[in-house]
N, C-alpha and C. Protein backbone atom coordinates (compact mmCIF):
# COMPACT_ATOMS: atom_id res chain seq x y z
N UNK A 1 -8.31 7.82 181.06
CA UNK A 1 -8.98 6.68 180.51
C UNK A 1 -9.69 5.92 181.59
N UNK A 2 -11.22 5.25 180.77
CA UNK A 2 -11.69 4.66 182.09
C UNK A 2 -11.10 2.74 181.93
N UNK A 3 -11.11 2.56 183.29
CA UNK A 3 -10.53 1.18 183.25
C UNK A 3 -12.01 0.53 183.52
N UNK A 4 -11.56 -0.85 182.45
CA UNK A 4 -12.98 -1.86 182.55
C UNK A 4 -12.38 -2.68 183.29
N UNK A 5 -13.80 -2.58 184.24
CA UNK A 5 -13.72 -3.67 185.31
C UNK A 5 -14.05 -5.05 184.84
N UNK A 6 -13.90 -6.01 185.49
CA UNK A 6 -14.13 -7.68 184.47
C UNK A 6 -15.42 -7.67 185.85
N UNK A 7 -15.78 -8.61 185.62
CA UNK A 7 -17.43 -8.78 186.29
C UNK A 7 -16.79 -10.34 187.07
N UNK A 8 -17.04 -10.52 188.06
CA UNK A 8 -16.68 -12.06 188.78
C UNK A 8 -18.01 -12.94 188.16
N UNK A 9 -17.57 -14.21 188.49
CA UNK A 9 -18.61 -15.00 187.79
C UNK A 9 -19.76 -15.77 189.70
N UNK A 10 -19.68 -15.10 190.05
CA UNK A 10 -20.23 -15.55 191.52
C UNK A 10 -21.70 -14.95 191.57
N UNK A 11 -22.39 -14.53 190.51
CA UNK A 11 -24.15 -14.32 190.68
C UNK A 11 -24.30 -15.70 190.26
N UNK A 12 -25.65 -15.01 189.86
CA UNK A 12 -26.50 -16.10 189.49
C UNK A 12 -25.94 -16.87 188.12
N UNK A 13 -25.51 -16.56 187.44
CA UNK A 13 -24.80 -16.98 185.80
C UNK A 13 -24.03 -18.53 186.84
N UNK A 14 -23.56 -18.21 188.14
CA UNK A 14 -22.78 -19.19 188.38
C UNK A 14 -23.36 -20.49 188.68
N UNK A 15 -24.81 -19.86 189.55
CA UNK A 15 -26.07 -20.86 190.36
C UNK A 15 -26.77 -21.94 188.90
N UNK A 16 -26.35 -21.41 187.64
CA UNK A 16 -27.23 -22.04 186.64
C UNK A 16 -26.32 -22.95 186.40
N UNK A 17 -25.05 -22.24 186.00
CA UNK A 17 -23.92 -23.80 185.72
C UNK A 17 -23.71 -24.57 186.56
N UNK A 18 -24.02 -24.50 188.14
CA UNK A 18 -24.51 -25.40 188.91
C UNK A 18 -24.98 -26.71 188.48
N UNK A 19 -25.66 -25.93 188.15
CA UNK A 19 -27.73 -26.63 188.48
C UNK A 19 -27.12 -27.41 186.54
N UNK A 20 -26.43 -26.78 185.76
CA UNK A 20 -26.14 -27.51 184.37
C UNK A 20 -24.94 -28.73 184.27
N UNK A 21 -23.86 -28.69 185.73
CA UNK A 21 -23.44 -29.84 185.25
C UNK A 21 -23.92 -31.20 186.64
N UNK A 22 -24.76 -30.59 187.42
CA UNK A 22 -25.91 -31.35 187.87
C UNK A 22 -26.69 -32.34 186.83
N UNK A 23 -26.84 -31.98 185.51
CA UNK A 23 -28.37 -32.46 184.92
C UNK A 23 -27.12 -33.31 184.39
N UNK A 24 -25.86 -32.13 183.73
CA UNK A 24 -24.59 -33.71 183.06
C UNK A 24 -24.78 -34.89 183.80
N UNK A 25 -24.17 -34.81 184.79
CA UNK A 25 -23.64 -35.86 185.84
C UNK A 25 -24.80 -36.52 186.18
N UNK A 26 -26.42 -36.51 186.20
CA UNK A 26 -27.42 -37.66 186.57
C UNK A 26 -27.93 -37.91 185.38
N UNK A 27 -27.23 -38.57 184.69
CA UNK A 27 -27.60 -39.09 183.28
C UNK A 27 -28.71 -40.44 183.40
N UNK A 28 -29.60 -40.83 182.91
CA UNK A 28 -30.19 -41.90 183.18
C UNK A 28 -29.52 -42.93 183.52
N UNK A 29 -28.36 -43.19 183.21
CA UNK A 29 -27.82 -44.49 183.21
C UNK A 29 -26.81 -44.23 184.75
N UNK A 30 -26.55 -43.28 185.14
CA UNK A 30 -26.18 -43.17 186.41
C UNK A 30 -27.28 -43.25 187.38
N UNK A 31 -28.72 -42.91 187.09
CA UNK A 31 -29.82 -42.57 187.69
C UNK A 31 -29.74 -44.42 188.29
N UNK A 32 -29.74 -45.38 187.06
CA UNK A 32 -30.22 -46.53 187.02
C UNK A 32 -29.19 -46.97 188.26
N UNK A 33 -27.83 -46.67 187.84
CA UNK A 33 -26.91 -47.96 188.63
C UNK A 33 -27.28 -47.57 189.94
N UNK A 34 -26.91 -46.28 189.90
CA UNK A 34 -27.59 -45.79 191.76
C UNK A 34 -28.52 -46.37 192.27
N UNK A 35 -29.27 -46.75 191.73
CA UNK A 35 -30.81 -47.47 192.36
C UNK A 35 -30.44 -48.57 192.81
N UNK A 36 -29.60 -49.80 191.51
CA UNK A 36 -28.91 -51.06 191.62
C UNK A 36 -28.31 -51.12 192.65
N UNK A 37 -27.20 -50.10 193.00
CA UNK A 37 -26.34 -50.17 194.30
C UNK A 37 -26.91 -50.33 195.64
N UNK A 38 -28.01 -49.43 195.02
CA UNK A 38 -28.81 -49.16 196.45
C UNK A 38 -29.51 -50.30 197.32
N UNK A 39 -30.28 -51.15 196.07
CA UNK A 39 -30.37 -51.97 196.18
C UNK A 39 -29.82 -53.52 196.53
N UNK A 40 -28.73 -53.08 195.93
CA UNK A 40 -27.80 -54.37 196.36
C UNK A 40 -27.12 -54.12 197.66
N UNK A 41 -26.99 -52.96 198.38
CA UNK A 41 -26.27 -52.98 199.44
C UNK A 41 -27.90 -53.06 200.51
N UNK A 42 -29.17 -53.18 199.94
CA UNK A 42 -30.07 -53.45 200.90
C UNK A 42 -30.47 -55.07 201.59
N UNK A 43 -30.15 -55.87 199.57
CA UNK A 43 -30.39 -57.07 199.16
C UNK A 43 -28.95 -57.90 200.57
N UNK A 44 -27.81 -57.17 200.47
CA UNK A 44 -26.92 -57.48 201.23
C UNK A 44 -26.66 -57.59 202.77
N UNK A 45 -27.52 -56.38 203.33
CA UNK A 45 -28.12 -56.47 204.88
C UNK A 45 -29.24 -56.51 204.94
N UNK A 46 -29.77 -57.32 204.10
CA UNK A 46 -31.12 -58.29 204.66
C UNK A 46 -30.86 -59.86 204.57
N UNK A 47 -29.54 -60.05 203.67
CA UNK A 47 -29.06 -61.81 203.50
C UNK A 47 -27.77 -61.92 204.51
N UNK A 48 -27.72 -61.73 206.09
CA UNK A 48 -26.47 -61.58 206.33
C UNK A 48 -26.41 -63.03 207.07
N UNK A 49 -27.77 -63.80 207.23
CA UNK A 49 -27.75 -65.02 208.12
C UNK A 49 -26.66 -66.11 207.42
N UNK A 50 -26.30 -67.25 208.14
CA UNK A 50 -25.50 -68.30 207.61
C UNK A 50 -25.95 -68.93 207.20
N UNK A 51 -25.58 -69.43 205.74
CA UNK A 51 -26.21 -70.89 205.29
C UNK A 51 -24.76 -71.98 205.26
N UNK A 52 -25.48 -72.97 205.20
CA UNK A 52 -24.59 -74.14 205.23
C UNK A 52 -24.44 -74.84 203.87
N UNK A 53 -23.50 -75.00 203.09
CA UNK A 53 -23.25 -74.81 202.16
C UNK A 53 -22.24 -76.36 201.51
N UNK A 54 -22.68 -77.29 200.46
CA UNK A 54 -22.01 -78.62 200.72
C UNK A 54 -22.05 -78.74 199.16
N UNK A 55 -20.55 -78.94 198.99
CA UNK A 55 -20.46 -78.99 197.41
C UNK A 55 -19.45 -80.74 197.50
N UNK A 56 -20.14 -81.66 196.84
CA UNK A 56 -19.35 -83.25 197.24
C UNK A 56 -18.66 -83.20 198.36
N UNK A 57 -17.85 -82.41 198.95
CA UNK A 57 -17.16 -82.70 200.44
C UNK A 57 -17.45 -81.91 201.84
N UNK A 58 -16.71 -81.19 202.02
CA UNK A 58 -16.89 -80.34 202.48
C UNK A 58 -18.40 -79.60 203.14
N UNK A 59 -18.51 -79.37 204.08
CA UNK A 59 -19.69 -78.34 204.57
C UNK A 59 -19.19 -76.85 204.61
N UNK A 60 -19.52 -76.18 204.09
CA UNK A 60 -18.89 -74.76 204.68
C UNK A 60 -20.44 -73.89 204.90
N UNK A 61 -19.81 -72.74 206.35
CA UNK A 61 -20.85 -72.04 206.40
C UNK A 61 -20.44 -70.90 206.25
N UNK A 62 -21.33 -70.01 205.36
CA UNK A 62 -21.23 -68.51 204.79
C UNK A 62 -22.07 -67.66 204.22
N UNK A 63 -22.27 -66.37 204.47
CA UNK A 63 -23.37 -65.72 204.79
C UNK A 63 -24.30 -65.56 203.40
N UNK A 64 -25.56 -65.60 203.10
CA UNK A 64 -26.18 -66.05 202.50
C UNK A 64 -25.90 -65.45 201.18
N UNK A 65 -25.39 -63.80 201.48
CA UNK A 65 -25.07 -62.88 200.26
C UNK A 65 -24.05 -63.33 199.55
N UNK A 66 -22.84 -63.76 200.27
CA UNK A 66 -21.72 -64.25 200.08
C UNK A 66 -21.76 -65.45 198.54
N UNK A 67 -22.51 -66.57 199.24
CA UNK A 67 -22.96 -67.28 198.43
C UNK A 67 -23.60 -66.86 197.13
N UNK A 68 -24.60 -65.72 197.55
CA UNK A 68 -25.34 -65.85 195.88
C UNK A 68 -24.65 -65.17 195.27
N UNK A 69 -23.69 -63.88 195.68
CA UNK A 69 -22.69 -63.60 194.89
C UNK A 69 -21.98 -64.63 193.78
N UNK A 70 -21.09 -65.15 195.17
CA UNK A 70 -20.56 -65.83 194.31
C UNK A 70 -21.30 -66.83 192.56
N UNK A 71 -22.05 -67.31 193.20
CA UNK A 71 -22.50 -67.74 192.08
C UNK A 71 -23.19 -67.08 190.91
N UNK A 72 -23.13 -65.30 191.05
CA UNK A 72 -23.79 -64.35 190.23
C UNK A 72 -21.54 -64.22 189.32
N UNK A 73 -21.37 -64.51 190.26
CA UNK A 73 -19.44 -64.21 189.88
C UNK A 73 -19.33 -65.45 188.50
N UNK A 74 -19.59 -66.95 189.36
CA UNK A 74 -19.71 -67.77 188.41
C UNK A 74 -20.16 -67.83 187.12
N UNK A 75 -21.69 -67.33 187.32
CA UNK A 75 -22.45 -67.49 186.21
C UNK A 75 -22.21 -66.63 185.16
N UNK A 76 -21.78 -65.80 185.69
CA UNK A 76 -20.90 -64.12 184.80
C UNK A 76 -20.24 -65.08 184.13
N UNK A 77 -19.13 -65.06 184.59
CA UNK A 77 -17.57 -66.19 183.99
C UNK A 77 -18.43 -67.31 182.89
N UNK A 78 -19.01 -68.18 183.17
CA UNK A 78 -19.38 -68.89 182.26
C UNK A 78 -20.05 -68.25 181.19
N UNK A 79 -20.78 -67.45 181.58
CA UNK A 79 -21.68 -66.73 180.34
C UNK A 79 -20.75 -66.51 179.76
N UNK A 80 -19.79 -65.72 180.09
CA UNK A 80 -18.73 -65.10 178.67
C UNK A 80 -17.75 -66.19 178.31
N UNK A 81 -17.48 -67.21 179.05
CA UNK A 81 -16.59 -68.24 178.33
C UNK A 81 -17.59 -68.69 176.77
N UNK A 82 -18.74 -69.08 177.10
CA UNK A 82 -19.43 -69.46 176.32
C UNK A 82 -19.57 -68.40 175.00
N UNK A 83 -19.84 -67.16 175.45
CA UNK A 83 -20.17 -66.40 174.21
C UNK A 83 -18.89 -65.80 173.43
N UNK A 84 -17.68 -66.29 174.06
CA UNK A 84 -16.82 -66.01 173.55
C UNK A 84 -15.84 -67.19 172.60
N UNK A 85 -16.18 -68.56 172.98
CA UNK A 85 -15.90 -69.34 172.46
C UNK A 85 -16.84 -69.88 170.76
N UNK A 86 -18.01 -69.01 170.96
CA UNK A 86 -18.78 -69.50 169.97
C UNK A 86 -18.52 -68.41 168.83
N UNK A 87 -17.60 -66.97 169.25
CA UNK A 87 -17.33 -66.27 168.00
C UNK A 87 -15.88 -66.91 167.32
């Protein structure tokens, strides 16, 4: 009797499922945040100078990113207090 050999999956059949969970994995919406990141870690070492910073007391100094964060942190938080209090 002849014995069947099984075929390995290491040609080209393999180079395509490659290249297919490539196209999965850069979905537009991964395409997008990547850009965002990219951006924000550029937006981040280009704001690294100190600002001086005075809320009623206090002076504090901290680096410019630091700051607008934070207040991107804030404004988050309030947005959803608000839209959550009005359902």
């Amino acid at each position: 009797m002849a014995s069947k050999s099984k075929s390995s999956t290491s040609g080209p059949s393999r180079a395509g499922s490659m290249g297919g969970r490539l196209r999965e994995a850069a979905t537009t919406g991964r395409v997008v945040l990547l850009i965002v990141a990219v951006l924000a870690l550029v937006f981040v070492f280009e704001n690294t100078r100190h600002v001086k910073i005075r809320i009623i007391g206090p002076e504090v100094s901290t680096p410019l990113w630091l700051a607008l964060a934070a207040m991107l942190v804030i404004g988050w938080l309030l947005g959803r207090f608000v839209t959550v209090r009005r359902r």
